[in-house]
N, C-alpha and C. Protein backbone atom coordinates (compact mmCIF):
# COMPACT_ATOMS: atom_id res chain seq x y z
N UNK A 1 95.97 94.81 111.89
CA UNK A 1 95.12 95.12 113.02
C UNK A 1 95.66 96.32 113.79
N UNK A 2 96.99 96.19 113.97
CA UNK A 2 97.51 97.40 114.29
C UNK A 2 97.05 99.22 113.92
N UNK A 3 97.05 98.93 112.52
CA UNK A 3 97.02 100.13 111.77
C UNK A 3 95.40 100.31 111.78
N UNK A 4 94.31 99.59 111.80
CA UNK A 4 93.12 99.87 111.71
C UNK A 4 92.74 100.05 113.35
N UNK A 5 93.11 99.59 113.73
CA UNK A 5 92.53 100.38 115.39
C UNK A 5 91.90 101.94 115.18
N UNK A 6 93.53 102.77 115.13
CA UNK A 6 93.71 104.47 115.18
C UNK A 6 92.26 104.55 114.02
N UNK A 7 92.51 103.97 112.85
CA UNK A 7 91.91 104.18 111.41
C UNK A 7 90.65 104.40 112.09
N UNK A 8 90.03 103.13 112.14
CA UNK A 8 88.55 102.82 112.61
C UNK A 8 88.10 103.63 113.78
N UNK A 9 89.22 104.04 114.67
CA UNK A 9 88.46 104.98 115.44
C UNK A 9 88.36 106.58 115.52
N UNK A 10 89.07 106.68 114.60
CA UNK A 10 88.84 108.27 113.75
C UNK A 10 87.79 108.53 112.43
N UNK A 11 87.42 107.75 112.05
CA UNK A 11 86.63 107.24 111.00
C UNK A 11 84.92 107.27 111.95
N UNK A 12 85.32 106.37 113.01
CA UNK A 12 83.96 106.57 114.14
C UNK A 12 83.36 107.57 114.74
N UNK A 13 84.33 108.59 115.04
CA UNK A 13 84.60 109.30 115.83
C UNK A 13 83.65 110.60 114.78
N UNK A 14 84.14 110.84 113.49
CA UNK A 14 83.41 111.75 112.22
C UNK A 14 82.35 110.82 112.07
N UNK A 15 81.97 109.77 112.04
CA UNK A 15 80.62 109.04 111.64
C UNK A 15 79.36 109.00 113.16
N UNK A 16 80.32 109.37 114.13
CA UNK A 16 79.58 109.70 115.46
C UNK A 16 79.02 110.82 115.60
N UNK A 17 79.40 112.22 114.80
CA UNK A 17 78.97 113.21 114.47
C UNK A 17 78.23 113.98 113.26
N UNK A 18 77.49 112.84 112.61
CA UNK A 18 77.02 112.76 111.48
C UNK A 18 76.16 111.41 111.43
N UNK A 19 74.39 111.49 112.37
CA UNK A 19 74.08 110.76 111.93
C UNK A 19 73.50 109.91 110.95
N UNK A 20 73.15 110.95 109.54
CA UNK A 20 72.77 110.49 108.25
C UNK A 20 73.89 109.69 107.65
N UNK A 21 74.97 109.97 108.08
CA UNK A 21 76.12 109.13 107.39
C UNK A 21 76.02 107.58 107.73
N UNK A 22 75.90 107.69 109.31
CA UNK A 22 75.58 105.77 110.10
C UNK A 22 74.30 105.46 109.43
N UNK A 23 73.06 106.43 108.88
CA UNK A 23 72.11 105.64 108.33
C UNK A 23 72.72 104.95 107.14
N UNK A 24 73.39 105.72 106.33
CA UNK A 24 73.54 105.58 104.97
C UNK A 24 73.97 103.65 104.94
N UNK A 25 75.52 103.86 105.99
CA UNK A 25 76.29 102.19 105.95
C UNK A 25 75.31 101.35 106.76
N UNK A 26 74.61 101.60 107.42
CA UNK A 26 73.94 100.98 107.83
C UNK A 26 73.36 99.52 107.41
N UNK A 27 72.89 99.57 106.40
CA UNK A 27 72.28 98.93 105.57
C UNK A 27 73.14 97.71 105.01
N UNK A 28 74.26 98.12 105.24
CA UNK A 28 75.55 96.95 104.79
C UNK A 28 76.02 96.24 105.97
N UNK A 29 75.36 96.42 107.11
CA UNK A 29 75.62 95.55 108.22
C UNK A 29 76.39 94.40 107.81
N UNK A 30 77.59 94.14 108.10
CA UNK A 30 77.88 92.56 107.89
C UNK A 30 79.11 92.39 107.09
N UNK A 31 79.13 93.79 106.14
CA UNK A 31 79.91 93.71 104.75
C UNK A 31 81.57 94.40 104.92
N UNK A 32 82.22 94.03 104.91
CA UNK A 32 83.66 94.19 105.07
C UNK A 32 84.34 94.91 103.92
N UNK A 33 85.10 95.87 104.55
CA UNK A 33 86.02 96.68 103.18
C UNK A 33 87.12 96.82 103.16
N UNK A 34 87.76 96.72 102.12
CA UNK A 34 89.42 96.70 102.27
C UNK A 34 89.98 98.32 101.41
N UNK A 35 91.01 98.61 102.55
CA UNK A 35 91.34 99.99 101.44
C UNK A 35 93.06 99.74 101.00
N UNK A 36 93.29 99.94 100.15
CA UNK A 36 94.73 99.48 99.67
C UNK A 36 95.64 100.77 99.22
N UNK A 37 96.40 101.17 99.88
CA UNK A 37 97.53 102.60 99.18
C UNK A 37 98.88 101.80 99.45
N UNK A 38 98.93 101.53 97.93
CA UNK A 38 100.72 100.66 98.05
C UNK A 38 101.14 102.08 98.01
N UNK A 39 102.53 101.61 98.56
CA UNK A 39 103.23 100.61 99.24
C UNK A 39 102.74 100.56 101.10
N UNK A 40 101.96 101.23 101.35
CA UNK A 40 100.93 101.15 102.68
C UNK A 40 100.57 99.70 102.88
N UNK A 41 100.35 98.94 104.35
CA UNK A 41 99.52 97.73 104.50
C UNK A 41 98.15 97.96 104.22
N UNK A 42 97.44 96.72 103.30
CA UNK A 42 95.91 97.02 103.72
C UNK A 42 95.27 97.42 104.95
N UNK A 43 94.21 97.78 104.35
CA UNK A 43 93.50 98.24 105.96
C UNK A 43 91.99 97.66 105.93
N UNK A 44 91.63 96.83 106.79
CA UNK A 44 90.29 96.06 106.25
C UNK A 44 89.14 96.27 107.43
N UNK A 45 88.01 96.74 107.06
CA UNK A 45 86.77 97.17 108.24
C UNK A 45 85.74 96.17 107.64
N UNK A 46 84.84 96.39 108.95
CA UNK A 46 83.77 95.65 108.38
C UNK A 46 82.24 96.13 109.24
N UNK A 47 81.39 96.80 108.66
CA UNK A 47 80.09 97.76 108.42
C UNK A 47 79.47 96.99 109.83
N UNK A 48 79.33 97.64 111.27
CA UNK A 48 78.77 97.27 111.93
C UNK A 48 76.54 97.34 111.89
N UNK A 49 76.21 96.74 112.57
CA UNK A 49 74.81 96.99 112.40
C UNK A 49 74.63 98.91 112.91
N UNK A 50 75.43 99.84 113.37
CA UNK A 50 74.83 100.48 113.65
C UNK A 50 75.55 101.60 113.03
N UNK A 51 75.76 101.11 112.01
CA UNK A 51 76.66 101.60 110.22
C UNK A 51 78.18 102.51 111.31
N UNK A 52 78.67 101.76 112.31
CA UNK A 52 80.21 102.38 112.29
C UNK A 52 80.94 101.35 111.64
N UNK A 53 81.81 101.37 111.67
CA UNK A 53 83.06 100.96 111.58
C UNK A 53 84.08 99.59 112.51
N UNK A 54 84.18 98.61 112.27
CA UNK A 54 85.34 97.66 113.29
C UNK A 54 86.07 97.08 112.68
N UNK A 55 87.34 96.95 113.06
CA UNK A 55 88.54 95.84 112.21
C UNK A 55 88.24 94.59 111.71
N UNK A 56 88.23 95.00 110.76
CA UNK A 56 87.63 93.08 110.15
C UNK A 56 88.67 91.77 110.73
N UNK A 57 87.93 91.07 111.66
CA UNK A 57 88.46 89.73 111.91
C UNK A 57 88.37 88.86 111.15
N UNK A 58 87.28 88.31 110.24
CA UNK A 58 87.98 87.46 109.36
C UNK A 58 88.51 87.40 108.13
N UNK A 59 89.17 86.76 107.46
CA UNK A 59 90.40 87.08 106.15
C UNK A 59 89.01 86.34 105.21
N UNK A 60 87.57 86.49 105.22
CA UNK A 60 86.95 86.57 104.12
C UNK A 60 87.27 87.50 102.93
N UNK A 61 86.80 87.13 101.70
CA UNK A 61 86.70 88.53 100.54
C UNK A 61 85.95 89.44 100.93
N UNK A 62 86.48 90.90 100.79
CA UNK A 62 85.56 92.06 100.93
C UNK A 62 85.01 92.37 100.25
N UNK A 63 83.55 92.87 100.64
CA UNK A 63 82.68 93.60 99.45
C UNK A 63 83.14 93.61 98.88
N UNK A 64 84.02 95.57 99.36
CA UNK A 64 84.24 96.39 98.12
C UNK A 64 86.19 96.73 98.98
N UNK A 65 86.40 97.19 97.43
CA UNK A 65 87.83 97.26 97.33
C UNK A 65 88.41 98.61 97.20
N UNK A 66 88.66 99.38 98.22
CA UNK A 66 88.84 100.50 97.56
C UNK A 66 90.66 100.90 97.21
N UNK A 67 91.34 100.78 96.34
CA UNK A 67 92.83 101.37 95.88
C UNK A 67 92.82 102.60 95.80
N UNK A 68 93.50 103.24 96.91
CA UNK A 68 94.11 104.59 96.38
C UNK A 68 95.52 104.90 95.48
N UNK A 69 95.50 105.30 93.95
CA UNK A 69 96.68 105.24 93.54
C UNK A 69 97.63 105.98 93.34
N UNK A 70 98.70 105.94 93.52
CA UNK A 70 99.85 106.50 93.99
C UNK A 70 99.82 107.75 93.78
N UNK A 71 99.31 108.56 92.43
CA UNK A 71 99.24 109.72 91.63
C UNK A 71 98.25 110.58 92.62
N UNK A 72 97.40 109.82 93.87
CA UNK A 72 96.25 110.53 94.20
C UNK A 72 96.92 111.59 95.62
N UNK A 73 97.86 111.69 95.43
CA UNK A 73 98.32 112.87 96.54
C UNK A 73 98.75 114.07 95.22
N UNK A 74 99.13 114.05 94.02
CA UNK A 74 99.97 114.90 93.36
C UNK A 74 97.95 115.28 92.62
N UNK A 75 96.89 114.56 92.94
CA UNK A 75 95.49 114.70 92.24
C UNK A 75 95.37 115.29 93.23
N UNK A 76 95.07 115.12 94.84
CA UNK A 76 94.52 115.94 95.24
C UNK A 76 94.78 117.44 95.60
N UNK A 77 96.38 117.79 94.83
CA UNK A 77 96.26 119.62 94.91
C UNK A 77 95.72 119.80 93.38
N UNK A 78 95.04 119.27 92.77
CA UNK A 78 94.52 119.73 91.73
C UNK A 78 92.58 119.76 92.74
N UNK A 79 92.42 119.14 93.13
CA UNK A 79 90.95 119.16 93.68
C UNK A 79 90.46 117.87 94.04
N UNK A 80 89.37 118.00 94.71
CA UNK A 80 88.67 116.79 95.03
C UNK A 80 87.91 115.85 94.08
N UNK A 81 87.73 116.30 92.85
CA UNK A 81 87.17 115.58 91.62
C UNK A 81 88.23 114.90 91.13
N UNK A 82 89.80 115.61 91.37
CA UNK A 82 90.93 114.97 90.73
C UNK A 82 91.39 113.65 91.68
N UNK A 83 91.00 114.12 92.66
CA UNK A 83 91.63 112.99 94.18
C UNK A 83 90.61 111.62 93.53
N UNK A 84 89.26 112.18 93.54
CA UNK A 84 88.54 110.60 93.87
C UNK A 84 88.43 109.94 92.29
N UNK A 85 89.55 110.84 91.44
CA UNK A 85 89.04 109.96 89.94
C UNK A 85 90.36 108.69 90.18
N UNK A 86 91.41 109.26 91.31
CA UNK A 86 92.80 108.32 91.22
C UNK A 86 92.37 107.50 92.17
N UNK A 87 91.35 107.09 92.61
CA UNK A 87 90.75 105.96 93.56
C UNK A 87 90.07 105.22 92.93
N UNK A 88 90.14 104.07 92.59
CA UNK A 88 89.49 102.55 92.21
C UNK A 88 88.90 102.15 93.28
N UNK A 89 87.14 101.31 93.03
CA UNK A 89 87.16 101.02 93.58
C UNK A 89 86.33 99.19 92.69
N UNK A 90 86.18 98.12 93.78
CA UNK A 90 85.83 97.04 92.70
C UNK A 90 85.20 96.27 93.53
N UNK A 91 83.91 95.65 93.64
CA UNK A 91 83.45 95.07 94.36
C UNK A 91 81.38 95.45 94.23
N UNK A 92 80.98 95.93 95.70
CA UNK A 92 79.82 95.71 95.78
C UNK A 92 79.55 97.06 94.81
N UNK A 93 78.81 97.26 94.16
CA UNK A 93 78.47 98.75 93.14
C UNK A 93 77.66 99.79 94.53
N UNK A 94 76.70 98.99 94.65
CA UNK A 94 75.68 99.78 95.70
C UNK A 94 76.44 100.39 97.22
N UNK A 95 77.28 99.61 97.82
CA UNK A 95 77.91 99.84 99.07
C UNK A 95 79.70 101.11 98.06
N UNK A 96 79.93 100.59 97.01
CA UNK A 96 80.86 101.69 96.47
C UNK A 96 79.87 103.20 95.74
N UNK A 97 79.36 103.12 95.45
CA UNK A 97 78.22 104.66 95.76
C UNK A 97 78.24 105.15 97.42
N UNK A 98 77.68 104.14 98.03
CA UNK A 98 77.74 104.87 99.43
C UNK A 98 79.14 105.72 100.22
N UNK A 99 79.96 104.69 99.83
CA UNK A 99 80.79 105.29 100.52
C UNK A 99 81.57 106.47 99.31
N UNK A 100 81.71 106.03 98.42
CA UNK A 100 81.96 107.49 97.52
C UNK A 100 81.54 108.81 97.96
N UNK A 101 80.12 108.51 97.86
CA UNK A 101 79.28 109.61 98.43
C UNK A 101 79.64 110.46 100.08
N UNK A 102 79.53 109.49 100.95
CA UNK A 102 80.50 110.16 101.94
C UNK A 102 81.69 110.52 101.50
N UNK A 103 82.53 110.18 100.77
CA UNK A 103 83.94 110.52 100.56
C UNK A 103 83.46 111.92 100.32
N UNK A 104 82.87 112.43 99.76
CA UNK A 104 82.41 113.80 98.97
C UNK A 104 81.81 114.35 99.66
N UNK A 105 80.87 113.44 100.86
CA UNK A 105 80.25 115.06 101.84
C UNK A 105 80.45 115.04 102.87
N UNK A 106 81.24 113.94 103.51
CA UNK A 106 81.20 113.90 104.96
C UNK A 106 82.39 114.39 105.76
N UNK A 107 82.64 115.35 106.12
CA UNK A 107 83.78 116.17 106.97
C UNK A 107 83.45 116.38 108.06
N UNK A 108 84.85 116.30 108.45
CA UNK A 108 85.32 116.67 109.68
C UNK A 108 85.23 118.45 110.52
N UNK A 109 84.72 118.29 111.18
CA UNK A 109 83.94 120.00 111.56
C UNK A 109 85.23 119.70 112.77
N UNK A 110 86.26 120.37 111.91
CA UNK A 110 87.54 120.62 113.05
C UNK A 110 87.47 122.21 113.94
N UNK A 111 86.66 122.84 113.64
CA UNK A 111 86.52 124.33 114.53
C UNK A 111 85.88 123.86 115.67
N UNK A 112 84.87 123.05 115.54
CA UNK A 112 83.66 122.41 116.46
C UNK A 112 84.86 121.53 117.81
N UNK A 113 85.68 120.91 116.93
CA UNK A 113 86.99 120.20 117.89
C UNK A 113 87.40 120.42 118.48
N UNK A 114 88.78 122.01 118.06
CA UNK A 114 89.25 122.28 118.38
C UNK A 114 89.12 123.37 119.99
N UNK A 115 87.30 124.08 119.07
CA UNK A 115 86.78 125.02 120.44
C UNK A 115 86.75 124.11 121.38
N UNK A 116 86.82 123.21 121.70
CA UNK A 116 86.80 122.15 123.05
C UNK A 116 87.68 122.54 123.81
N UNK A 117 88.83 122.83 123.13
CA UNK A 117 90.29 123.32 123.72
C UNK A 117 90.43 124.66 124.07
N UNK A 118 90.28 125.17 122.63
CA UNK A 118 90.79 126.63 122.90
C UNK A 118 89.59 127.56 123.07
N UNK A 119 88.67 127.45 123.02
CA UNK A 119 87.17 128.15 122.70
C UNK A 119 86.70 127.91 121.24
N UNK A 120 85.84 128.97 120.68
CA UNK A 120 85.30 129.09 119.49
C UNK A 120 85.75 129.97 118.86
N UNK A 121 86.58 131.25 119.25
CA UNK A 121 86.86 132.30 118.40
C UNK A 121 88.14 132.07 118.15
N UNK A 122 89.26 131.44 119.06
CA UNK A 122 90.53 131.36 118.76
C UNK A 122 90.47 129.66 117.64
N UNK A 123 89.39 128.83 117.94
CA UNK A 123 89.45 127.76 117.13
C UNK A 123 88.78 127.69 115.76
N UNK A 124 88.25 129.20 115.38
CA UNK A 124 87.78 129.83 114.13
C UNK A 124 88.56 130.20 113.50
N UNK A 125 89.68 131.03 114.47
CA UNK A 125 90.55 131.76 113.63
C UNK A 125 91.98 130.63 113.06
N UNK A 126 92.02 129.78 113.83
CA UNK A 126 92.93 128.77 113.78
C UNK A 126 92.90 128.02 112.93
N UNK A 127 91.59 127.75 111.89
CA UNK A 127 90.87 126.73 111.42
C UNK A 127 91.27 127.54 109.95
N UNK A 128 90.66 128.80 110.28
CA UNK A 128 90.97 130.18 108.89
C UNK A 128 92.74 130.09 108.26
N UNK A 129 93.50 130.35 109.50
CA UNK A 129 94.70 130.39 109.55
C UNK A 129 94.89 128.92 108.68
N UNK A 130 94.34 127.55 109.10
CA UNK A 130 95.25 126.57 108.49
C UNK A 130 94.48 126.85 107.15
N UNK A 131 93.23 126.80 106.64
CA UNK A 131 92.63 126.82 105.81
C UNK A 131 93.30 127.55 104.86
N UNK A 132 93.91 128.95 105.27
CA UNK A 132 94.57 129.95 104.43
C UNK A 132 95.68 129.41 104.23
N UNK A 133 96.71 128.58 105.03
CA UNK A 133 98.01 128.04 104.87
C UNK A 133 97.51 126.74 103.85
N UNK A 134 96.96 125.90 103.67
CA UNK A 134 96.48 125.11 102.47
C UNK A 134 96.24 125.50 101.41
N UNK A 135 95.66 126.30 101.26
CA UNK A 135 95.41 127.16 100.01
C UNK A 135 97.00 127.93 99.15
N UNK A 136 97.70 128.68 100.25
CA UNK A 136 98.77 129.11 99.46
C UNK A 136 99.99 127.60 99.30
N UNK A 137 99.58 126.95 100.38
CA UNK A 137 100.58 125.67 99.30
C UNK A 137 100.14 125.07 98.16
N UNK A 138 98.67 124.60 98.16
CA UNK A 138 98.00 124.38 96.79
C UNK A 138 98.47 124.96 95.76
N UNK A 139 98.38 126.80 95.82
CA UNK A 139 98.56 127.55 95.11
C UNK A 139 100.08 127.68 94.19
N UNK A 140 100.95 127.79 95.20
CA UNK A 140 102.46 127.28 95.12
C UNK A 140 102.74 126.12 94.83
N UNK A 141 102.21 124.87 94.72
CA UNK A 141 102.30 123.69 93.74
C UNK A 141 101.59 123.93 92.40
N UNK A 142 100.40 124.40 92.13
CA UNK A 142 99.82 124.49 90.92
C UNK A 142 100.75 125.46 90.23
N UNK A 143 101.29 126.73 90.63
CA UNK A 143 102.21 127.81 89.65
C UNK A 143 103.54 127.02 89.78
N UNK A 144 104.09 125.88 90.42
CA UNK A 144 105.69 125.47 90.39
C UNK A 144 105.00 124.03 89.39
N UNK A 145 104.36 123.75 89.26
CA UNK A 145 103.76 122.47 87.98
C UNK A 145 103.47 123.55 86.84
N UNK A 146 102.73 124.49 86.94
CA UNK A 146 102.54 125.28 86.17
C UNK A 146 103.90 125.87 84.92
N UNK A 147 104.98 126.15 85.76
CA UNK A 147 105.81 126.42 85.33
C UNK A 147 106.94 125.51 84.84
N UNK A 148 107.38 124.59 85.48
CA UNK A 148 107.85 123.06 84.99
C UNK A 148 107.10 122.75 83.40
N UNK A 149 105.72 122.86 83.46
CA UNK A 149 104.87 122.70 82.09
C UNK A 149 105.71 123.72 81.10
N UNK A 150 105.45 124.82 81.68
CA UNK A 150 105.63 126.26 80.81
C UNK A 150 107.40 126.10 79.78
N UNK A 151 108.14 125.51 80.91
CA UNK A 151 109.43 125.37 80.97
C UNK A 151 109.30 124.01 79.53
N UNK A 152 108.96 122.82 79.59
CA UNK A 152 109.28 121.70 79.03
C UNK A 152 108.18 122.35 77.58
N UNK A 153 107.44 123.01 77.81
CA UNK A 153 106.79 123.39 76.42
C UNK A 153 107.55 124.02 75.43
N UNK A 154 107.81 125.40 76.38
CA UNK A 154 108.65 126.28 75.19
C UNK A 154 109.86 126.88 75.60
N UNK A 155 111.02 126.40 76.31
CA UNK A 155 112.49 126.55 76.21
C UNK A 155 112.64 124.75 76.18
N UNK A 156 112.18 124.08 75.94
CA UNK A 156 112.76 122.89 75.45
C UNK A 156 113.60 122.93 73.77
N UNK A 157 113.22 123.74 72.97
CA UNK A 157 113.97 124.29 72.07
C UNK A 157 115.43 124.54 72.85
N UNK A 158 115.66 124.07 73.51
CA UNK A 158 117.55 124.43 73.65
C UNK A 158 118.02 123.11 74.06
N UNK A 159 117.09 122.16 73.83
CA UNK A 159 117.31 120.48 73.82
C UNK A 159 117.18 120.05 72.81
N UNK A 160 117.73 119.28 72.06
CA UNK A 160 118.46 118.69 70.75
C UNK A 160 117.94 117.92 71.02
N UNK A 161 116.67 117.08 69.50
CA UNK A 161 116.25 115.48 70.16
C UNK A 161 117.18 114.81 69.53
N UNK A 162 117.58 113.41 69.59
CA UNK A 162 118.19 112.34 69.17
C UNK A 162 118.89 112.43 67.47
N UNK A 163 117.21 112.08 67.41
CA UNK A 163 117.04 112.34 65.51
C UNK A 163 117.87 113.76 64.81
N UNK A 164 117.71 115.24 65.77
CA UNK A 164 118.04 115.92 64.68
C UNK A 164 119.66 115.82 64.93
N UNK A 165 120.18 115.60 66.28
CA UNK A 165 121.25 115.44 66.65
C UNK A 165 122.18 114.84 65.63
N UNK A 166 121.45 113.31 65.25
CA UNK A 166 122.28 112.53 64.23
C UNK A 166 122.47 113.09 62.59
N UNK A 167 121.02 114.00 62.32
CA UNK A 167 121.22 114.61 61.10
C UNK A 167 122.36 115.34 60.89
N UNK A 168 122.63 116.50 62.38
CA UNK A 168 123.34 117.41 61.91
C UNK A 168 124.87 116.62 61.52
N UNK A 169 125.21 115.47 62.86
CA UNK A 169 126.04 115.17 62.74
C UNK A 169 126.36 114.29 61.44
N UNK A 170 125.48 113.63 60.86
CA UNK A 170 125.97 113.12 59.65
C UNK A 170 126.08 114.57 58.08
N UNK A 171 125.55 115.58 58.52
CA UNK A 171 125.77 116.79 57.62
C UNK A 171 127.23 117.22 57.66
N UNK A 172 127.28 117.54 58.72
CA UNK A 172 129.02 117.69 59.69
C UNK A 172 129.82 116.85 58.66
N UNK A 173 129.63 115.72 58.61
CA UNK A 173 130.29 114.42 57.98
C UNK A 173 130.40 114.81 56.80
N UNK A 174 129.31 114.66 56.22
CA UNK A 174 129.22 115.53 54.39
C UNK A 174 130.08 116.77 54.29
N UNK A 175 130.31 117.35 55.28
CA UNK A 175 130.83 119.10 54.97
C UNK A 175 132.11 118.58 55.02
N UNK A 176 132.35 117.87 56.16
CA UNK A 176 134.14 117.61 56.54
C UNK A 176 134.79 116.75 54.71
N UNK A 177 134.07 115.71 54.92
CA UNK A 177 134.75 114.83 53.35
C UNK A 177 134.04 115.71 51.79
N UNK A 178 133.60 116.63 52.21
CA UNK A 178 133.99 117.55 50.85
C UNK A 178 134.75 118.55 50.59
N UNK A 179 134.83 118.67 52.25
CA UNK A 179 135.94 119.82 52.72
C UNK A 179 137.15 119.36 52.27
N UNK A 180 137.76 118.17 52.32
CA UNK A 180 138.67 117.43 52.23
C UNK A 180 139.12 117.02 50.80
N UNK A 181 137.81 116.51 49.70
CA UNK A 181 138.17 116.64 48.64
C UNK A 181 138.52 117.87 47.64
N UNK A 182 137.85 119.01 48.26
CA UNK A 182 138.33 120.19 47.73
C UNK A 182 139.57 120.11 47.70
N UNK A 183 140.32 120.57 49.02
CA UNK A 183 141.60 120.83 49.15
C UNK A 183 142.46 119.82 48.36
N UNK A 184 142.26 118.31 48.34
CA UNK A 184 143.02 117.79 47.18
C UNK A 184 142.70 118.38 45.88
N UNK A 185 141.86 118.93 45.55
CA UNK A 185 141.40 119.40 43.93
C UNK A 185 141.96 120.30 44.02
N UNK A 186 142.27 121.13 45.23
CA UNK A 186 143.54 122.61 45.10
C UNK A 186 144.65 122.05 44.82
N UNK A 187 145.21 121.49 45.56
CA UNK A 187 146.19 120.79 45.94
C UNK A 187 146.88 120.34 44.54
N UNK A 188 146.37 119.76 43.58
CA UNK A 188 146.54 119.07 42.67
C UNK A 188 146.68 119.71 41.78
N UNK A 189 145.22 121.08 41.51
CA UNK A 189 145.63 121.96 40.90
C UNK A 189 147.16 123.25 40.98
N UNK A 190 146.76 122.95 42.12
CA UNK A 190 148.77 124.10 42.66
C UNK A 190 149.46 123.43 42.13
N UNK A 191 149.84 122.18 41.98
CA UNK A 191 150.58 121.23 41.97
C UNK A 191 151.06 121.34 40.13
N UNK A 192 149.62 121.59 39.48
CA UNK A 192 149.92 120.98 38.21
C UNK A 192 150.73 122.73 37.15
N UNK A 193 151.25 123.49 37.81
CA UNK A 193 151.19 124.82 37.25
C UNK A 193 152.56 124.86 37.36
């Protein structure tokens, strides 16, 4: 209950500014959702009649289930198709479309926010500024994965697997004990003159 307070009322707060979105949940009046990111506590809502959002009070089963899995932060600098394929979800089909669907169109108009504060031109440029700072970290994770790839593809040739390791070393073996019988066959031969 703790953790869904902040949740549910930031969640309200973007669904307060978007009223096709409150039509959409609307319709699920009643229906409770649980979102799960182990090692995170659940977080459980439940679809008011006027499609926001409130902390689910009772420990009924939820609709729908949504798991975010662990891989879905290292998915989402690949993109948003990569983010919502590492999200499960299991329960109502019809209420998991809906909210999918918001997952995919419903944003946060943070310029609109921020001009509250600072105006509109400094909360444009601010918005640009972070927008541009996201992008070159994106960018700088995809070429440092990029290259990790590049790296384990083709200078892995200076890593010895297991298998050939043991070949050489049992060749080694063959060279040393013939090496060895030679020199007695010298040996023997010096010997016999």
């Amino acid at each position: 209950m703790v953790l869904e307070s902040p949740f549910v009322g930031a969640l309200n707060h973007l669904l307060e500014a978007e009223p096709w979105a409150r039509e959409r949940l609307a319709p699920f009046a009643g229906e409770s959702l649980e979102m799960r990111a182990p090692p995170l506590p659940r977080l459980c809502f439940t679809i008011t009649a006027g499609g926001r959002l409130d902390a689910a009070r009772s420990a009924a089963e939820p609709s729908l289930i949504i798991t975010i899995r662990p891989d879905a932060l290292a998915a989402a600098v690949k993109g948003e198709d990569h983010l919502l394929r590492s999200i499960d979800v299991a329960g109502n089909a019809e209420l998991a479309g809906e909210v999918m669907f918001l997952a995919r169109h419903l944003r946060w108009d943070v310029a609109e926010e921020a001009a509250k504060f600072v105006g509109d031109v400094a909360a444009h440029r601010l918005v640009a500024l972070a927008r541009d700072a996201a992008a070159w970290h994106a960018d700088a994770a995809r070429r440092i994965a990029g290259s990790f790839v590049e790296y384990a593809v083709e200078e892995r040739q200076l890593l010895v697997k297991r298998v050939a390791l043991e070949e050489v070393v049992a060749a080694h073996t063959r060279l040393r004990d013939g090496l060895e019988r030679l020199e007695k066959r010298i040996e023997r031969l010096a010997g016999g003159r």
